[in-house]
PDB file of N, CA and C in Angstrom:
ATOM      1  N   UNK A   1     102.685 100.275 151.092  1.00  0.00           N
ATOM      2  CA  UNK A   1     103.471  99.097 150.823  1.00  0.00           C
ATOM      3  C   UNK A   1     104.193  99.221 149.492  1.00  0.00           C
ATOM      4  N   UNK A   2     103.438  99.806 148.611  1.00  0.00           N
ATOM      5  CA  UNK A   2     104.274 100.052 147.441  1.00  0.00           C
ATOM      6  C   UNK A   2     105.527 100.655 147.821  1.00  0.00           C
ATOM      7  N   UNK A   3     105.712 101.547 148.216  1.00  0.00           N
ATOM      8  CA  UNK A   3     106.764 102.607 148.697  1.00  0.00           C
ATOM      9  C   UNK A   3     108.121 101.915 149.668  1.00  0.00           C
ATOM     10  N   UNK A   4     107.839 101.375 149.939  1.00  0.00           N
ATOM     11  CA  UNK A   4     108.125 100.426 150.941  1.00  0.00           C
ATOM     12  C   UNK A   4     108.943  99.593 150.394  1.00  0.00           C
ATOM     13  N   UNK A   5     108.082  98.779 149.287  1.00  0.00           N
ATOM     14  CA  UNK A   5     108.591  97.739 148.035  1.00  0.00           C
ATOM     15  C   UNK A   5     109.863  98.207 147.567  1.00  0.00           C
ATOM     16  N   UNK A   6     109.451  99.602 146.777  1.00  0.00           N
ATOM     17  CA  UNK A   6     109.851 100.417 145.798  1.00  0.00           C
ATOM     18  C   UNK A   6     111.157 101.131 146.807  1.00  0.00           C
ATOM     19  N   UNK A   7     111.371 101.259 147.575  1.00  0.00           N
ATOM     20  CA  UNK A   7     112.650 101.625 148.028  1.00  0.00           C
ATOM     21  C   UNK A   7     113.653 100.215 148.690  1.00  0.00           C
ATOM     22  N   UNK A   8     113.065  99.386 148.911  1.00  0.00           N
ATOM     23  CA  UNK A   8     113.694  98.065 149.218  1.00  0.00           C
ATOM     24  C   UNK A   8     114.349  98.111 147.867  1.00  0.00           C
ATOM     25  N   UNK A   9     113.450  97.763 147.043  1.00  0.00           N
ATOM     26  CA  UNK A   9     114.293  97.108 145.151  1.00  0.00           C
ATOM     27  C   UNK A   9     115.369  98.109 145.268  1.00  0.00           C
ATOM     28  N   UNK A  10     114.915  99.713 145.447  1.00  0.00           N
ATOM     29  CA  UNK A  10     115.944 100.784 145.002  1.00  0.00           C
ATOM     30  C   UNK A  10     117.567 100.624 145.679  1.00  0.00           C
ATOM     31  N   UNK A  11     117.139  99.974 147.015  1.00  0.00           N
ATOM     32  CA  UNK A  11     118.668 100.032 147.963  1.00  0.00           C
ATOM     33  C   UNK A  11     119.008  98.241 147.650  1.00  0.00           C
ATOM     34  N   UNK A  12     118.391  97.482 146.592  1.00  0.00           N
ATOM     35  CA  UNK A  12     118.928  95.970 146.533  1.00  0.00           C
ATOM     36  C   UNK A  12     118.635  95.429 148.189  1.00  0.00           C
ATOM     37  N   UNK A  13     117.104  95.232 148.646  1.00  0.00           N
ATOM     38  CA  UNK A  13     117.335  94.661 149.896  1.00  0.00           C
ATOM     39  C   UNK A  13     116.287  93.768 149.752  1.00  0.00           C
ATOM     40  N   UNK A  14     116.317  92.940 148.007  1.00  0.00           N
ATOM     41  CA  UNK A  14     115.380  91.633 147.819  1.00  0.00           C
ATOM     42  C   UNK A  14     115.516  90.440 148.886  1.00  0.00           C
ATOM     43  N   UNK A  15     114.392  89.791 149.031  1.00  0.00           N
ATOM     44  CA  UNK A  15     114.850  88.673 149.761  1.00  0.00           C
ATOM     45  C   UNK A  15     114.644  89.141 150.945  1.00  0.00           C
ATOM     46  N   UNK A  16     114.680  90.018 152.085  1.00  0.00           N
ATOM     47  CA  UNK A  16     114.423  89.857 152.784  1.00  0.00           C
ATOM     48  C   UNK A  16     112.910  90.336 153.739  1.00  0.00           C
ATOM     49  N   UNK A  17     112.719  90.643 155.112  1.00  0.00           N
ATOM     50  CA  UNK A  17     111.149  90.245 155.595  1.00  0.00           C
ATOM     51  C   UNK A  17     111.041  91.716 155.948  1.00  0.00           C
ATOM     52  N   UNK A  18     110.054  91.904 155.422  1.00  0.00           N
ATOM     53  CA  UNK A  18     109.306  93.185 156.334  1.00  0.00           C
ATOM     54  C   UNK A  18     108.215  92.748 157.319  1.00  0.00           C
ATOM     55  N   UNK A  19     108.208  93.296 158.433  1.00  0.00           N
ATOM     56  CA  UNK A  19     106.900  93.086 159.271  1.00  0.00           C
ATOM     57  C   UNK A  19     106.539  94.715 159.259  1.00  0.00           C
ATOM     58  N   UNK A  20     104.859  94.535 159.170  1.00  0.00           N
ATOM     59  CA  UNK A  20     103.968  95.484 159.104  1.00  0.00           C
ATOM     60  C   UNK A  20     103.626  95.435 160.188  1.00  0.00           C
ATOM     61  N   UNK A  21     103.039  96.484 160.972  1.00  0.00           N
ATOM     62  CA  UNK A  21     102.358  96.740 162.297  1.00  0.00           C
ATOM     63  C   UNK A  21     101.125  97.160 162.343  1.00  0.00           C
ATOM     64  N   UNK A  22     100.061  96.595 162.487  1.00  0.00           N
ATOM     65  CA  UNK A  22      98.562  96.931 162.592  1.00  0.00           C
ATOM     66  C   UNK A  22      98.577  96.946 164.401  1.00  0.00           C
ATOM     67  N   UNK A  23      97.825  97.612 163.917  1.00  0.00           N
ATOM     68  CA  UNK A  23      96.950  97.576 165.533  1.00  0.00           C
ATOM     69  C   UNK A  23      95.908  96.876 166.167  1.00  0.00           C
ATOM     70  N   UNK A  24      95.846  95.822 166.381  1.00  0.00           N
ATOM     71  CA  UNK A  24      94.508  94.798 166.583  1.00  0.00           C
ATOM     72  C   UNK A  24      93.116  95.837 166.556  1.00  0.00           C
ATOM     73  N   UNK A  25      92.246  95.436 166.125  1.00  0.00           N
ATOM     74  CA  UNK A  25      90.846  95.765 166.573  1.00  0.00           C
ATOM     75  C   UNK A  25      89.517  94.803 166.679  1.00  0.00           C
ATOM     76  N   UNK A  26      90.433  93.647 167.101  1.00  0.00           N
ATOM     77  CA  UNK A  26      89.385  92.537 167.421  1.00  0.00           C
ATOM     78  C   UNK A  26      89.738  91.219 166.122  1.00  0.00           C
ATOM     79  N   UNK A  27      89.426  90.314 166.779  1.00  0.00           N
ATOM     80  CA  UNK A  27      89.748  88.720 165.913  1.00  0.00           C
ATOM     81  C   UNK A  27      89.027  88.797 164.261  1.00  0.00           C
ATOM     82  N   UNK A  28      87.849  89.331 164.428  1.00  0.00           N
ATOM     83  CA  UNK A  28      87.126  88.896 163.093  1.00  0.00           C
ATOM     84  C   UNK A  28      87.809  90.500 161.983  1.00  0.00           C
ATOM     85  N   UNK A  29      87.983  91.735 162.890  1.00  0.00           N
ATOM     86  CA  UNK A  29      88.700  92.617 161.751  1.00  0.00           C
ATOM     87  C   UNK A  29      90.149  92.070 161.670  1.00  0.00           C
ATOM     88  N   UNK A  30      90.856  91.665 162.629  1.00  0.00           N
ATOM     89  CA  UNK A  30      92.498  91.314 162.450  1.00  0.00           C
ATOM     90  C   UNK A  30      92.129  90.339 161.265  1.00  0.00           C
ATOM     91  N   UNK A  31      91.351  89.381 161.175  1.00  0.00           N
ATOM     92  CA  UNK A  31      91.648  88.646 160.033  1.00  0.00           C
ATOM     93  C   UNK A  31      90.666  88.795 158.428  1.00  0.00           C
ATOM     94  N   UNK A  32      90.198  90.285 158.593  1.00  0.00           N
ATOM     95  CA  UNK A  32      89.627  90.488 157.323  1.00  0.00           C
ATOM     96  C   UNK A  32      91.091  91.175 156.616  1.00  0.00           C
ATOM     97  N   UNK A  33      91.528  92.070 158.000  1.00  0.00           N
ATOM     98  CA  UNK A  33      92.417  92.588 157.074  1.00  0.00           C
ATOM     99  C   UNK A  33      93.574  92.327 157.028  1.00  0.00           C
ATOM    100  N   UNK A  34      94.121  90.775 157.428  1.00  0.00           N
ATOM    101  CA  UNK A  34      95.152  89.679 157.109  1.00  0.00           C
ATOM    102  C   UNK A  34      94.858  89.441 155.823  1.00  0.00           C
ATOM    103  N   UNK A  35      93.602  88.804 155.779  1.00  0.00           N
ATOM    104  CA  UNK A  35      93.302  88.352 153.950  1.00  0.00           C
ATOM    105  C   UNK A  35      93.380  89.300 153.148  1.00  0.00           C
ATOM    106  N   UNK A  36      93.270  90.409 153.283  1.00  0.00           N
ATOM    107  CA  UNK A  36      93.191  91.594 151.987  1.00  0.00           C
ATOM    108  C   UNK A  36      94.938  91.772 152.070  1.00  0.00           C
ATOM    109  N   UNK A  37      95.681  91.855 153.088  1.00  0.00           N
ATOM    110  CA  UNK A  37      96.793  91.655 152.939  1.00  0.00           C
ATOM    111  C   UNK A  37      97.140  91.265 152.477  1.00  0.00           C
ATOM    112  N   UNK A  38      97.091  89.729 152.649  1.00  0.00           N
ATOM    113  CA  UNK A  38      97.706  88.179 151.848  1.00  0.00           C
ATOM    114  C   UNK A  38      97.552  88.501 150.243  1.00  0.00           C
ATOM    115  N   UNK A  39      96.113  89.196 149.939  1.00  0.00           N
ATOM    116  CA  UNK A  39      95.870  89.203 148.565  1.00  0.00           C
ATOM    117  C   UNK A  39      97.175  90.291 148.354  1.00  0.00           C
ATOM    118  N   UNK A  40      97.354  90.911 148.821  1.00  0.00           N
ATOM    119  CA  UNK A  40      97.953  92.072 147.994  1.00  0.00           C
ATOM    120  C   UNK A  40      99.727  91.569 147.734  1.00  0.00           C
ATOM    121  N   UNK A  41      99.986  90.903 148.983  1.00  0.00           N
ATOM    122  CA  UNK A  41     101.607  90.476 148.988  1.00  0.00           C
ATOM    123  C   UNK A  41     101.371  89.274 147.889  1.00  0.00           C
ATOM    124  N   UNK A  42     100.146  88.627 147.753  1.00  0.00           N
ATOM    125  CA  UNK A  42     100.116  87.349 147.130  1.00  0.00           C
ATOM    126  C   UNK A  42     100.202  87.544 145.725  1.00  0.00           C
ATOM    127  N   UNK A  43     100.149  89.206 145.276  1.00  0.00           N
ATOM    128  CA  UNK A  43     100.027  89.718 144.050  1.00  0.00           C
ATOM    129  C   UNK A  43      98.458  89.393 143.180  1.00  0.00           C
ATOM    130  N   UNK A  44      97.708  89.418 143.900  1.00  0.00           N
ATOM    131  CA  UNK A  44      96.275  89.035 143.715  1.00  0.00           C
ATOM    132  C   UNK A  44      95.539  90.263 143.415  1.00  0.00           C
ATOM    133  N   UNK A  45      96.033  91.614 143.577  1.00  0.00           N
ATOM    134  CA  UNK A  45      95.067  92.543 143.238  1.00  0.00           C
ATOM    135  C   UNK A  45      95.628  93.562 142.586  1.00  0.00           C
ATOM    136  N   UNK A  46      94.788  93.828 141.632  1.00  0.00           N
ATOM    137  CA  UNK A  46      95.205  94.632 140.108  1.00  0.00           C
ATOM    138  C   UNK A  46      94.769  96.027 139.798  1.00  0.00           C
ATOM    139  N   UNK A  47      95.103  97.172 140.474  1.00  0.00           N
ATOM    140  CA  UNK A  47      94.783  98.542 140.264  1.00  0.00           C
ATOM    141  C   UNK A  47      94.475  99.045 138.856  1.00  0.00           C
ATOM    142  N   UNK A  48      95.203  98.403 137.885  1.00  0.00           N
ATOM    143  CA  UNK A  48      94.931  98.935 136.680  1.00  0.00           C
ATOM    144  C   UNK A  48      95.902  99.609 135.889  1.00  0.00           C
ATOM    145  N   UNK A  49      96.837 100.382 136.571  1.00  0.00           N
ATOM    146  CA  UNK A  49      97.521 101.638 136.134  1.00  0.00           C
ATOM    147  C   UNK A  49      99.072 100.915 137.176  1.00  0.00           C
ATOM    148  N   UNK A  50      99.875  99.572 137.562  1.00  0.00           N
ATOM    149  CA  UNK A  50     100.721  99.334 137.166  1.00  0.00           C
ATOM    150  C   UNK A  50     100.272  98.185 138.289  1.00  0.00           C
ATOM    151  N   UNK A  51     101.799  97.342 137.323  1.00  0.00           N
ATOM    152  CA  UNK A  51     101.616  95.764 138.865  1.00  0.00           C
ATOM    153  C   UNK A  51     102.862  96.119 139.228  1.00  0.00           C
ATOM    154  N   UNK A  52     102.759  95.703 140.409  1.00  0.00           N
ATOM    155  CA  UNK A  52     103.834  95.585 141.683  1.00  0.00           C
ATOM    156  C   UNK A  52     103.882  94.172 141.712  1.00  0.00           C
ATOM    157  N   UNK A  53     105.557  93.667 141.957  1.00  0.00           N
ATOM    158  CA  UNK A  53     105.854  92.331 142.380  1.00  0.00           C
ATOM    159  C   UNK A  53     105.922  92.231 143.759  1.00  0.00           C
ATOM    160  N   UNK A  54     105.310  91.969 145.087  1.00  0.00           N
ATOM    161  CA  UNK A  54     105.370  92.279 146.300  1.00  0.00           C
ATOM    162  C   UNK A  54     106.047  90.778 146.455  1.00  0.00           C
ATOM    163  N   UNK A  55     105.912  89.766 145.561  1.00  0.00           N
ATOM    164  CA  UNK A  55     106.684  88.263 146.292  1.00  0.00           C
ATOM    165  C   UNK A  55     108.323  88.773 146.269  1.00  0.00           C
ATOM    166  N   UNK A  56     108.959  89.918 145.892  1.00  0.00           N
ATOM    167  CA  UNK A  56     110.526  90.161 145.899  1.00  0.00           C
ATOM    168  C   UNK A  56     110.426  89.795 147.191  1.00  0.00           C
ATOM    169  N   UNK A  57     110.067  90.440 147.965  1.00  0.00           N
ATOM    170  CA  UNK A  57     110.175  90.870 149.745  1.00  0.00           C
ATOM    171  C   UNK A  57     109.289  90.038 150.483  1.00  0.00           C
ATOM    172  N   UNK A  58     109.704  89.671 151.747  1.00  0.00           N
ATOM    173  CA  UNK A  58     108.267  88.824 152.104  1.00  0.00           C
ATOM    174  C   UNK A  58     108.041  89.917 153.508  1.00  0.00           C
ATOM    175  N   UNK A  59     106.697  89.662 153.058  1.00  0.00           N
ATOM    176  CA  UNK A  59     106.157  90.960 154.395  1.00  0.00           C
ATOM    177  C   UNK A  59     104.854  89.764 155.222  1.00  0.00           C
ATOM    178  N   UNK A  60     105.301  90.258 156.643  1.00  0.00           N
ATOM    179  CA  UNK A  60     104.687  89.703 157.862  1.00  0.00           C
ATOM    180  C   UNK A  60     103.978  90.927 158.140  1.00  0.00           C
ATOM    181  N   UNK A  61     102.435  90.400 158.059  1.00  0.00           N
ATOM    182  CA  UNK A  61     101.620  90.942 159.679  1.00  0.00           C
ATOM    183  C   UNK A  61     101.727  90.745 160.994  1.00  0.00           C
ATOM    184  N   UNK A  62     102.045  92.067 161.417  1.00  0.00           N
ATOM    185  CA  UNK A  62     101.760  92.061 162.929  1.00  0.00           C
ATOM    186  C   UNK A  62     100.979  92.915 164.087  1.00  0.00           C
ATOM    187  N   UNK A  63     100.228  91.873 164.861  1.00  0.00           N
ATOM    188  CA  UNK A  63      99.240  92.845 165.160  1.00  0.00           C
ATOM    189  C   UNK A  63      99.373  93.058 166.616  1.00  0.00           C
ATOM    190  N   UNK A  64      99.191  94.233 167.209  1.00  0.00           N
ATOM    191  CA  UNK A  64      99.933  94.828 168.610  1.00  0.00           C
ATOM    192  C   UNK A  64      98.497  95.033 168.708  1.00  0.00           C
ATOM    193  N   UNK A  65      97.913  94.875 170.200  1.00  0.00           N
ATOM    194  CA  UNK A  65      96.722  95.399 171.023  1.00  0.00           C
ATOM    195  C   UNK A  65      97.442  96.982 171.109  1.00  0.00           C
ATOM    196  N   UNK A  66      96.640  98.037 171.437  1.00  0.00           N
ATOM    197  CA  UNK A  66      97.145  99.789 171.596  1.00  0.00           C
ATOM    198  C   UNK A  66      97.360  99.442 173.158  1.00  0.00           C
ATOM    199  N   UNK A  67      96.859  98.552 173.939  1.00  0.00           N
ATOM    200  CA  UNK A  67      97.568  98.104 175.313  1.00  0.00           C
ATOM    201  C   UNK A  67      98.948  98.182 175.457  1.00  0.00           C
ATOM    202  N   UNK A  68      99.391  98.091 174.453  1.00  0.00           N
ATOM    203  CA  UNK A  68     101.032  97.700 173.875  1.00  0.00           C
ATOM    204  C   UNK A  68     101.652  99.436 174.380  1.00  0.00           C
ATOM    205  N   UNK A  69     101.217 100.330 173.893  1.00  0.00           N
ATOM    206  CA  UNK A  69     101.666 101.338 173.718  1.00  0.00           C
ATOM    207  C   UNK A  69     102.648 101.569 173.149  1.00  0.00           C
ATOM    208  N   UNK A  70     102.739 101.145 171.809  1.00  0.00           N
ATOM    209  CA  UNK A  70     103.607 101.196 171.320  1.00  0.00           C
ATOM    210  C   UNK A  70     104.071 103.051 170.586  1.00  0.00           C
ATOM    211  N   UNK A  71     104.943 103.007 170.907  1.00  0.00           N
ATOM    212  CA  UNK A  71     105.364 105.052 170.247  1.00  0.00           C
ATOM    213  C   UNK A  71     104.968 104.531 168.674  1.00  0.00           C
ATOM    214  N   UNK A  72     105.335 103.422 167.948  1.00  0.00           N
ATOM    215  CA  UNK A  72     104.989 103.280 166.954  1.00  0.00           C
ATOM    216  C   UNK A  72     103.455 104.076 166.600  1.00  0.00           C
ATOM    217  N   UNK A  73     102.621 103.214 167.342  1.00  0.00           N
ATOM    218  CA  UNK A  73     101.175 103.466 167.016  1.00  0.00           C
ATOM    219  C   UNK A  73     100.982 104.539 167.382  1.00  0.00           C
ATOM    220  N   UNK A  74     101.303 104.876 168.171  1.00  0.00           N
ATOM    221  CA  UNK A  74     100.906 106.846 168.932  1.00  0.00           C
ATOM    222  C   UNK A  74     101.163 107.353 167.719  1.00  0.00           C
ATOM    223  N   UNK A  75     102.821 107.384 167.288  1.00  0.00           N
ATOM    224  CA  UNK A  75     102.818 108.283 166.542  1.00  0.00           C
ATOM    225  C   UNK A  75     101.935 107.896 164.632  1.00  0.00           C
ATOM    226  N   UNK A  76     101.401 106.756 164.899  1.00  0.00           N
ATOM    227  CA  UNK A  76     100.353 106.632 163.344  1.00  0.00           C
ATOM    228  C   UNK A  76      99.246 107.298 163.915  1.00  0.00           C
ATOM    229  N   UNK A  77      98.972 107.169 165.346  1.00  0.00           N
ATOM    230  CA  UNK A  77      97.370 107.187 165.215  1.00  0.00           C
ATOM    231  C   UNK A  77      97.657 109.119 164.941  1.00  0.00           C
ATOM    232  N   UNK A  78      98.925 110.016 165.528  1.00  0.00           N
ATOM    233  CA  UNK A  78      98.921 111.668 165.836  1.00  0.00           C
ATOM    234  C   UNK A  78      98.623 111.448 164.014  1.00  0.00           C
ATOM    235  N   UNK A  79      99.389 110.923 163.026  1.00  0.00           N
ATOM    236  CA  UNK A  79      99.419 111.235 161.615  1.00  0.00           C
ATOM    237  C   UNK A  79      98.395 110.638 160.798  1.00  0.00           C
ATOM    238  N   UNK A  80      97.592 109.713 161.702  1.00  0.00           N
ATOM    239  CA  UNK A  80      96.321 109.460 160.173  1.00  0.00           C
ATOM    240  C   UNK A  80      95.573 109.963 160.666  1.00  0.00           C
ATOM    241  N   UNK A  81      94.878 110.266 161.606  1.00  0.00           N
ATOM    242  CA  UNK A  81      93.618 110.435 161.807  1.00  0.00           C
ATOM    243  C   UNK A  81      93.626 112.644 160.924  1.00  0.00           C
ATOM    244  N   UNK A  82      94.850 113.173 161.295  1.00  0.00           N
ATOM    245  CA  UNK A  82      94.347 114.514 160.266  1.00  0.00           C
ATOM    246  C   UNK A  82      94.480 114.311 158.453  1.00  0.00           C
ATOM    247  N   UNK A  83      94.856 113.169 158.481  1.00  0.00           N
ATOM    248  CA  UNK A  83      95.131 112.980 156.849  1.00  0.00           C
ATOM    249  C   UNK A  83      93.615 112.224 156.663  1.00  0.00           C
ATOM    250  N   UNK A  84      92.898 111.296 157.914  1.00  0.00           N
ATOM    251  CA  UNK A  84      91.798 111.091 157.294  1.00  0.00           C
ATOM    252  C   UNK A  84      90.701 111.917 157.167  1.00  0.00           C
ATOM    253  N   UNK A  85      90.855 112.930 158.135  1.00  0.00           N
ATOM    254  CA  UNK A  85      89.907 113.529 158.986  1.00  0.00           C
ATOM    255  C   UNK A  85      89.720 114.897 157.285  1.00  0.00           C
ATOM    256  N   UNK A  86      91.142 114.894 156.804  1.00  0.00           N
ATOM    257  CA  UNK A  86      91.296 115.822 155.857  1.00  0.00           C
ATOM    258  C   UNK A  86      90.525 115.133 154.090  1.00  0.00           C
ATOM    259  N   UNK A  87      90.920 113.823 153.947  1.00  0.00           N
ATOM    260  CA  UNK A  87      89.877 113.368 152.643  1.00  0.00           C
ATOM    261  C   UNK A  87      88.560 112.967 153.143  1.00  0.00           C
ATOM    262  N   UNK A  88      88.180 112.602 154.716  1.00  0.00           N
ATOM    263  CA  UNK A  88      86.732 112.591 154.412  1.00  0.00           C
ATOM    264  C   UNK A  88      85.713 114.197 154.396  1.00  0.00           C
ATOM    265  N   UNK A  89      86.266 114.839 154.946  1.00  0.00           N
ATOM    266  CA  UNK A  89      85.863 116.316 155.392  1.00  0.00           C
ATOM    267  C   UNK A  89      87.166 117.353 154.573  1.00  0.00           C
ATOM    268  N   UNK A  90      87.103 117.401 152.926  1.00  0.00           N
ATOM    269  CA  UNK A  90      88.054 118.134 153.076  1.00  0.00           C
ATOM    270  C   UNK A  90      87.905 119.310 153.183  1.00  0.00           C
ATOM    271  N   UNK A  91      86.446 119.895 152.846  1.00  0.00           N
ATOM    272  CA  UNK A  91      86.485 121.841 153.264  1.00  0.00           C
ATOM    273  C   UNK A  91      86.728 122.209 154.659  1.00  0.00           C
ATOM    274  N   UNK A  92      86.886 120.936 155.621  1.00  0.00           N
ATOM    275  CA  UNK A  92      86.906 121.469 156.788  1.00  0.00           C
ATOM    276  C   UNK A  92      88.246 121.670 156.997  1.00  0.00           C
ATOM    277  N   UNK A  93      88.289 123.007 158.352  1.00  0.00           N
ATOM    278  CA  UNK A  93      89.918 123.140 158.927  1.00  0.00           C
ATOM    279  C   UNK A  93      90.566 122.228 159.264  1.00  0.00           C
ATOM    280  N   UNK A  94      91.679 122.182 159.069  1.00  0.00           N
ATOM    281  CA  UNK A  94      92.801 121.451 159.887  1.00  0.00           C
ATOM    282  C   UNK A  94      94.420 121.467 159.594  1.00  0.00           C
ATOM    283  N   UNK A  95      94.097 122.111 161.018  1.00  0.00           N
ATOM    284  CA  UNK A  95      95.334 122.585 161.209  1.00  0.00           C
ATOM    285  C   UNK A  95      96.644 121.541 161.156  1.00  0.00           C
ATOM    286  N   UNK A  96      96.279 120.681 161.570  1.00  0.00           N
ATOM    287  CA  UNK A  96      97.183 119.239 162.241  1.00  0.00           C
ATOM    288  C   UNK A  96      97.879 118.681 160.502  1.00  0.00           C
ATOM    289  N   UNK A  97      96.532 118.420 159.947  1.00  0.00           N
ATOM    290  CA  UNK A  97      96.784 118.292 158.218  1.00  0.00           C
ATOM    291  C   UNK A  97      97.660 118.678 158.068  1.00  0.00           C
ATOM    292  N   UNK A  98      97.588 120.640 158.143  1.00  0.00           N
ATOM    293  CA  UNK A  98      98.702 121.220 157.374  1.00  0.00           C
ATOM    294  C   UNK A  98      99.745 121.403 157.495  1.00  0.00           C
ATOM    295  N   UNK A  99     100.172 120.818 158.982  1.00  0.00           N
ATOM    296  CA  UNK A  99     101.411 120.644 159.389  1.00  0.00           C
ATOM    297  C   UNK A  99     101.834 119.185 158.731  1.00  0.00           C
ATOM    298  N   UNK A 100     101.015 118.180 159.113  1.00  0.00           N
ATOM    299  CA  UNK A 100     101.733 116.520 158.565  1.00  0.00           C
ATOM    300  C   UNK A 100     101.941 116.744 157.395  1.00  0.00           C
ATOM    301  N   UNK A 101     100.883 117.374 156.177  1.00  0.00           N
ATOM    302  CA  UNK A 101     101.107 117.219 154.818  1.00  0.00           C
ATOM    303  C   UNK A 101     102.266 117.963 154.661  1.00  0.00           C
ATOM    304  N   UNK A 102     102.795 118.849 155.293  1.00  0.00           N
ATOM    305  CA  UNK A 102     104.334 119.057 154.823  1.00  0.00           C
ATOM    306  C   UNK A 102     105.517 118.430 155.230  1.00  0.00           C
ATOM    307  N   UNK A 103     104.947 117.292 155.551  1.00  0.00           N
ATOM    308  CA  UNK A 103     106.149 116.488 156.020  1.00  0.00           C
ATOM    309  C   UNK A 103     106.029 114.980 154.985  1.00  0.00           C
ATOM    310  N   UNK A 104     104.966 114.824 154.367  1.00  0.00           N
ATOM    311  CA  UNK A 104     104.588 113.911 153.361  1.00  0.00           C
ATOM    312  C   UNK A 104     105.175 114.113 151.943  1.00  0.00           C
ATOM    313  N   UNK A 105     105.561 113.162 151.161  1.00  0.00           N
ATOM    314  CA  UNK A 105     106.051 113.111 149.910  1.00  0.00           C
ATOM    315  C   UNK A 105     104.170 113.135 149.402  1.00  0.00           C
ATOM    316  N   UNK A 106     103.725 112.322 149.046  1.00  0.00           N
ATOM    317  CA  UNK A 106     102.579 112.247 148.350  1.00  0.00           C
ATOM    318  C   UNK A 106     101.667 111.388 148.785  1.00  0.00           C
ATOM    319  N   UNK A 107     100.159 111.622 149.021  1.00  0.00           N
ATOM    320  CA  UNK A 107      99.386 110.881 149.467  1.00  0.00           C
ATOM    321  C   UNK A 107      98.808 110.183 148.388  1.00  0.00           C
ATOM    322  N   UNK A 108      98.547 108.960 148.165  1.00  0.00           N
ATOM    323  CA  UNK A 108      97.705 108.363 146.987  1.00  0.00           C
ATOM    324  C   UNK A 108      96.368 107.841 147.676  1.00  0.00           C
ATOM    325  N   UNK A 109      95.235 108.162 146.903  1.00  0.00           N
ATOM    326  CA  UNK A 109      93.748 107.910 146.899  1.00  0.00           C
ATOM    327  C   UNK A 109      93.276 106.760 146.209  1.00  0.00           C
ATOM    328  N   UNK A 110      92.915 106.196 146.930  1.00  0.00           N
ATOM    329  CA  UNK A 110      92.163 104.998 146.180  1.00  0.00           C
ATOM    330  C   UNK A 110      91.325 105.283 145.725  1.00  0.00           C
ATOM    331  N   UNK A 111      90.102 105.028 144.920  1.00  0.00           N
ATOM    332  CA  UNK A 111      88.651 104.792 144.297  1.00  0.00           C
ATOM    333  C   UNK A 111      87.723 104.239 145.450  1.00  0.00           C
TER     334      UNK A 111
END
């Protein structure tokens, strides 16, 4: 979302809506991770090392069942699962990784 932010400001496209696309995984996770959302667009959470104004832009959740089939989600689920599969296991192979990570600007790690 930063990135996201951060190229909106760059092309002047304040003011207007982004919708995000989650993938449902049931009522009680869709709305844990609505609220951690809300906090973050609401400017409620503080990394430490810079603030982001996320109220420029207003960003919508939206959540698609994978019933949907959306090409959207196909093509997140082909690209996270070797980028996760690669920080939780990173001595292990993967091949898939080393193809996506060259198509990535930079991955950032949380704590």
């Amino acid at each position: 979302m930063e990135r996201v932010l951060s190229t909106l400001r760059h092309d002047e496209q304040r003011d207007r809506t982004v919708h995000i696309i989650f993938e449902s995984r049931g009522k009680a996770e869709d709305n844990e991770l609505e609220q951690e959302f809300r906090r973050i667009t609401d400017n409620q959470n503080d990394w430490g090392y810079k603030k982001m104004n996320f109220k420029s832009v207003t960003f919508k959740p939206l959540f698609i069942q994978k019933a949907a089939n959306s090409t959207g989600l196909q093509l997140t689920d082909l690209v996270a699962r070797p980028i996760g599969a690669h920080y939780l296991r990173p001595s292990q192979p993967n091949r898939a990784y080393e193809i996506v990570s060259q198509k990535l600007g930079e991955c950032k790690t949380f704590p």
